[in-house]
C-alpha atoms as a PDB file:
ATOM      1  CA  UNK A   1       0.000   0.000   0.000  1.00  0.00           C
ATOM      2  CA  UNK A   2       1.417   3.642  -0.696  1.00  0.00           C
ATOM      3  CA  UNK A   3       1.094   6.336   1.679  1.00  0.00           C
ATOM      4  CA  UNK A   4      -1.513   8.032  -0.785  1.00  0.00           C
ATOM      5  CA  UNK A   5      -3.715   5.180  -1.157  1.00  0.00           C
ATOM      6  CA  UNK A   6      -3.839   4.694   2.844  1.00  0.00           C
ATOM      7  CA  UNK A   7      -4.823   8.713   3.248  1.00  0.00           C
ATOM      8  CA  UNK A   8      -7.650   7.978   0.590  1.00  0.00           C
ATOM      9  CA  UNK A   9      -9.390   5.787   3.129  1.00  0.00           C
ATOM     10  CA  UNK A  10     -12.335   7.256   5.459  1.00  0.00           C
ATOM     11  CA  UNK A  11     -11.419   7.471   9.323  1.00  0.00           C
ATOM     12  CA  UNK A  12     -12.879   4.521  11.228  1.00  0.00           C
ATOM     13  CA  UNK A  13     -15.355   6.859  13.316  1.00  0.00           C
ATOM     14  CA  UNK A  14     -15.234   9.373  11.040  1.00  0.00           C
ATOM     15  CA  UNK A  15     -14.284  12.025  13.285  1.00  0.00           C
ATOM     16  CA  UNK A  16     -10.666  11.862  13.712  1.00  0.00           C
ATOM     17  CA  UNK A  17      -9.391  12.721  17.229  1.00  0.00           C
ATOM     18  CA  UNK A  18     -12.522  13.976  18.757  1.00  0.00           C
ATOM     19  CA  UNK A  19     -13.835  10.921  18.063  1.00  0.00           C
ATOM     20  CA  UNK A  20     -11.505   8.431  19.005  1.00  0.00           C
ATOM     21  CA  UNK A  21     -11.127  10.517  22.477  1.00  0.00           C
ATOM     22  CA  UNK A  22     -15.012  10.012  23.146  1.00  0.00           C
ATOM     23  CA  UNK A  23     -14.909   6.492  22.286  1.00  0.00           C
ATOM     24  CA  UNK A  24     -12.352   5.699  24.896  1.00  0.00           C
ATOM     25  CA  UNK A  25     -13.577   8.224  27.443  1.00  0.00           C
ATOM     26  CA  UNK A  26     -17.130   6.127  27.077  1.00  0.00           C
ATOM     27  CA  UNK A  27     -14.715   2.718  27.347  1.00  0.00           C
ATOM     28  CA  UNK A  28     -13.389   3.849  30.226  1.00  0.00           C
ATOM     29  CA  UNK A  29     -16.381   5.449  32.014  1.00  0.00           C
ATOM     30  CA  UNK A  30     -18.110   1.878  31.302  1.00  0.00           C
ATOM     31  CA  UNK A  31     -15.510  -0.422  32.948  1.00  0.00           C
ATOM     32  CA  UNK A  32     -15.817   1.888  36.011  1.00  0.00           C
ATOM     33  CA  UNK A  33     -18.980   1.399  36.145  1.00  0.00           C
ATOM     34  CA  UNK A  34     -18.886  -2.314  36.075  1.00  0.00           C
ATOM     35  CA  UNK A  35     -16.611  -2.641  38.245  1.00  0.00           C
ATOM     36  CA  UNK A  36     -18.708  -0.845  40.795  1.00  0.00           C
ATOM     37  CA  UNK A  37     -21.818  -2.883  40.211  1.00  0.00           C
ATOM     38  CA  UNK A  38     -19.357  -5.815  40.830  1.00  0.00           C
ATOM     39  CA  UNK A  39     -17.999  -4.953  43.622  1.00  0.00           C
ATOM     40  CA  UNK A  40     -21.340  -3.776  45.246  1.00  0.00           C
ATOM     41  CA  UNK A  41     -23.265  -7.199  44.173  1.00  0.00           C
ATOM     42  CA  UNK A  42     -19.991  -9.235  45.967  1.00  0.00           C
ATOM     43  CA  UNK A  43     -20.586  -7.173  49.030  1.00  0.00           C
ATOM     44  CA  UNK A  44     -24.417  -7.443  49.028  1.00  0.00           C
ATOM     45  CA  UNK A  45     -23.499 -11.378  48.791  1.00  0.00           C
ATOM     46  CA  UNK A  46     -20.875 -11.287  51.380  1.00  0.00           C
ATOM     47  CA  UNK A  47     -23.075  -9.375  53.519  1.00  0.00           C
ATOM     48  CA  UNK A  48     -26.063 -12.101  53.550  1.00  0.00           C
ATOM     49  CA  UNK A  49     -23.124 -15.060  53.975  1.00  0.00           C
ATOM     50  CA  UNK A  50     -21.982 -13.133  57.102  1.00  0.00           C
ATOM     51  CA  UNK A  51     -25.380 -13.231  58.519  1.00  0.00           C
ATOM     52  CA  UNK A  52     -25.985 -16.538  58.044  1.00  0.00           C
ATOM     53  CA  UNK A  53     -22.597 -17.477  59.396  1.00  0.00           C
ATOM     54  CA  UNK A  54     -19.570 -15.071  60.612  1.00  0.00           C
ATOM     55  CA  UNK A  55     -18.580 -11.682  60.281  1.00  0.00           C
ATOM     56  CA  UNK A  56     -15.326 -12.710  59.581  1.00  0.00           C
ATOM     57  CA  UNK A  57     -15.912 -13.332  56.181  1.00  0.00           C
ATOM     58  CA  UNK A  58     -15.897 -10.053  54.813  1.00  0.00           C
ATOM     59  CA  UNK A  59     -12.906  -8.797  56.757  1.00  0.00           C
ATOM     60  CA  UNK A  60     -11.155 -11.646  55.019  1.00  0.00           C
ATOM     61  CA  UNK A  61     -12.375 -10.849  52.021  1.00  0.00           C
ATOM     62  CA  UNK A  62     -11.291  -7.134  52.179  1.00  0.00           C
ATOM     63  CA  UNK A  63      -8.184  -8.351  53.526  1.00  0.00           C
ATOM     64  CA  UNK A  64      -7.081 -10.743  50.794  1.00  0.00           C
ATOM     65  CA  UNK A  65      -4.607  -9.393  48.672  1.00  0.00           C
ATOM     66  CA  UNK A  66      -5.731 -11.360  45.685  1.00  0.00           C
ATOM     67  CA  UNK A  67      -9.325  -9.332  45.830  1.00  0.00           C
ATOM     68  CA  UNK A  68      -7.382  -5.879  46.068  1.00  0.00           C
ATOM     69  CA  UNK A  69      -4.864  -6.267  43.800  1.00  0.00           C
ATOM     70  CA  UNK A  70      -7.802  -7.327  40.764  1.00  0.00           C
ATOM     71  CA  UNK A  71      -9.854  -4.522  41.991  1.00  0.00           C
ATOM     72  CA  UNK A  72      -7.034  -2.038  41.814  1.00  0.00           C
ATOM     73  CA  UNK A  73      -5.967  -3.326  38.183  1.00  0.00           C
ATOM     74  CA  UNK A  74      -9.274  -2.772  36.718  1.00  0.00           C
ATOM     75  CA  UNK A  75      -9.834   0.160  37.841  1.00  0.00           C
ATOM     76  CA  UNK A  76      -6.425   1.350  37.427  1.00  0.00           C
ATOM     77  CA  UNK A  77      -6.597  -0.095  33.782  1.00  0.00           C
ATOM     78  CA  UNK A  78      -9.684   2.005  33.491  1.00  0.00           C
ATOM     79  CA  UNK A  79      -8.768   5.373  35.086  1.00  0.00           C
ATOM     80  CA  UNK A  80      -5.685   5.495  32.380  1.00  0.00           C
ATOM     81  CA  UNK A  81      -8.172   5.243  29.470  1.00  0.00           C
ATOM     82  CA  UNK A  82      -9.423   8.375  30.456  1.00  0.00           C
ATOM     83  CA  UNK A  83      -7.922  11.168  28.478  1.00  0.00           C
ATOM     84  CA  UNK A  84      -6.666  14.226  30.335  1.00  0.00           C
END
């Protein structure tokens, strides 16, 4: 392909940088959001298996590494995405 031929072809959203900026901003605003509704439906569930059995259960759940280092990611992951 030659440089001129490539130029010739329409932008994928059609709106150059604008566009591509609002696409990820949406992206990113999206995984935020399910991440919350994750996170509050796993503590609505931890909440009802502590009443049935221990209240330990979610301090070891908010303790676990494991738990905050995937939370962190994603939501790190997701907070770059967002343009400045």
């Amino acid at each position: 392909m030659t440089p001129a031929s490539i130029c010739s072809w329409p932008l994928l959203f059609g709106s150059g940088a604008a566009g591509a900026r609002g696409l990820l901003t949406t992206v990113a605003s999206s995984m935020i959001t399910v991440a919350g509704v994750v996170f509050s439906i796993t503590l609505v569930a931890l909440s009802l298996t502590s009443s049935q059995y221990t209240s330990r259960v979610i301090r070891n759940f908010m303790r676990d590494r494991v738990n905050q280092w995937v939370l962190g990611v994603f939501l790190g992951r997701a907070q770059h995405r967002v343009p400045a």
